[in-house]
Protein backbone atom coordinates (compact mmCIF):
# COMPACT_ATOMS: atom_id res chain seq x y z
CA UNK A 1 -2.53 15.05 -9.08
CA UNK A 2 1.38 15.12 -10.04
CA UNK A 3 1.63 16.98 -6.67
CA UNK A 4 1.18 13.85 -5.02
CA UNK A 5 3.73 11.98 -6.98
CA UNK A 6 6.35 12.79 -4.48
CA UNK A 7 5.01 11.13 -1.58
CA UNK A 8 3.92 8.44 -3.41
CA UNK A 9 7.83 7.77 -4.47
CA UNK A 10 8.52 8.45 -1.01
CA UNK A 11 6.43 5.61 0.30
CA UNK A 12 7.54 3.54 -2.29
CA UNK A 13 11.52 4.06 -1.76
CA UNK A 14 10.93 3.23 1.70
CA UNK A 15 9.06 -0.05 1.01
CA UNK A 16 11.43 -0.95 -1.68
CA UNK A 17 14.47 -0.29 1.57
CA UNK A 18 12.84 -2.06 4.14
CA UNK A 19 14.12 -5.43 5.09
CA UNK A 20 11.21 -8.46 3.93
CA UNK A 21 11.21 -9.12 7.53
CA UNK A 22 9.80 -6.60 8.80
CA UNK A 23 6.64 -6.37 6.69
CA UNK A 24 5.46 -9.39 8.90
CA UNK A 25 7.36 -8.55 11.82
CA UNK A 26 4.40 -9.24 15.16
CA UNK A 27 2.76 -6.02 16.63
CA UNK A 28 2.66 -4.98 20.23
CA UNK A 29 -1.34 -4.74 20.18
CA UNK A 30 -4.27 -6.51 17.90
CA UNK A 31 -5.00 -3.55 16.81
CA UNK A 32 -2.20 -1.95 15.34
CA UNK A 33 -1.00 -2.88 11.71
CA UNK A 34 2.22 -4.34 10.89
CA UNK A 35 4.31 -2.69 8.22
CA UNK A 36 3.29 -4.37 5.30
CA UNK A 37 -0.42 -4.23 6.44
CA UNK A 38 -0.15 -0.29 6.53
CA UNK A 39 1.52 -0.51 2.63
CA UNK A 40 -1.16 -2.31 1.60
CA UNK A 41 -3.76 0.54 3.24
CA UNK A 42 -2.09 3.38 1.83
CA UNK A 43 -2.01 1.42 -1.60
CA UNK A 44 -5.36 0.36 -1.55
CA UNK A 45 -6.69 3.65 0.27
CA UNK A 46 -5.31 5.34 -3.26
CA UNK A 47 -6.77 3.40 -5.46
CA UNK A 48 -9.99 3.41 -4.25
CA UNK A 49 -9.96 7.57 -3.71
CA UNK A 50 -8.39 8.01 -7.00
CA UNK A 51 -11.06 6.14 -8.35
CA UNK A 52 -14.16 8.36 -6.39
CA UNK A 53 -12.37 11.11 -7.72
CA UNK A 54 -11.52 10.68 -11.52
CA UNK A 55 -13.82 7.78 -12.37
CA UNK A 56 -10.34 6.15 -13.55
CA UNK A 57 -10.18 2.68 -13.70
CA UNK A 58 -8.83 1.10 -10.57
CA UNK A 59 -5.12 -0.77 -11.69
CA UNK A 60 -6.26 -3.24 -9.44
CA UNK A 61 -9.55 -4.38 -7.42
CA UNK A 62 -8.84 -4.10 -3.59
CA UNK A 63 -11.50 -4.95 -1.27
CA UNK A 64 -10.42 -4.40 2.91
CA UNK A 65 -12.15 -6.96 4.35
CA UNK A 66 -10.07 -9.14 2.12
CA UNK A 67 -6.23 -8.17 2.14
CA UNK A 68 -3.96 -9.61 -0.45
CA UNK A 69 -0.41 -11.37 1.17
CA UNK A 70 0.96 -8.53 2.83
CA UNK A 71 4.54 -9.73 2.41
CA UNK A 72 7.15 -7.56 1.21
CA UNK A 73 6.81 -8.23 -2.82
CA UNK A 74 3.05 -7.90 -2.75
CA UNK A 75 3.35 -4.53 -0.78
CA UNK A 76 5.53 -3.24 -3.19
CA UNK A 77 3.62 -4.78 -6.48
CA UNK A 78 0.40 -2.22 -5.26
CA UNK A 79 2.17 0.84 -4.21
CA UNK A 80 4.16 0.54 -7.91
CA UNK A 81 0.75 0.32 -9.27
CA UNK A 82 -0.60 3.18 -7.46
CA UNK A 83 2.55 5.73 -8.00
C-alpha cells in the first residue's frame, strides 16, 4: 500500500491549502458535493476499502448516510487519519 501514500499526501496538502471557506462554499446543483463533502468521501471511501481489504481496524467509524461536520478542520482530522 505505500504506493498510495503519495496521493494520499497529495490530497491532504491540498486540504491543509485550501481556504476554510471554501469547504462550505454553495454548489451550482443538489447534486454535486462541495469541497469539504468530497474530503470527507475520499477519507471515508479509504477507510472503509482499507478495511475490506486488510481486515485492519478502521481509525475511525464512518457511516455515509451520516457525514461528520464537513468543515475545514474535520476534513482534514480524517484524511490525517487515513494517510
Amino acid at each position: 500500500m505505500n504506493h498510495l501514500l503519495p496521493e494520499g499526501q497529495f490530497t491532504l496538502d491540498v486540504s491543509e491549502g485550501d481556504c476554510p471557506q471554501n469547504f462550505t462554499v454553495s454548489k451550482p446543483n443538489p447534486g454535486e458535493m462541495t469541497f469539504g463533502e468530497q474530503m470527507i468521501h475520499i477519507a471515508g471511501g479509504n477507510v472503509f476499502r482499507f478495511h475490506q481489504i486488510t481486515g485492519l481496524p478502521a481509525p475511525f467509524a464512518f457511516d455515509p448516510a451520516h457525514l461528520p461536520p464537513t468543515n475545514k478542520e474535520s476534513a482534514v482530522k480524517l484524511l490525517e487519519a487515513v494517510v
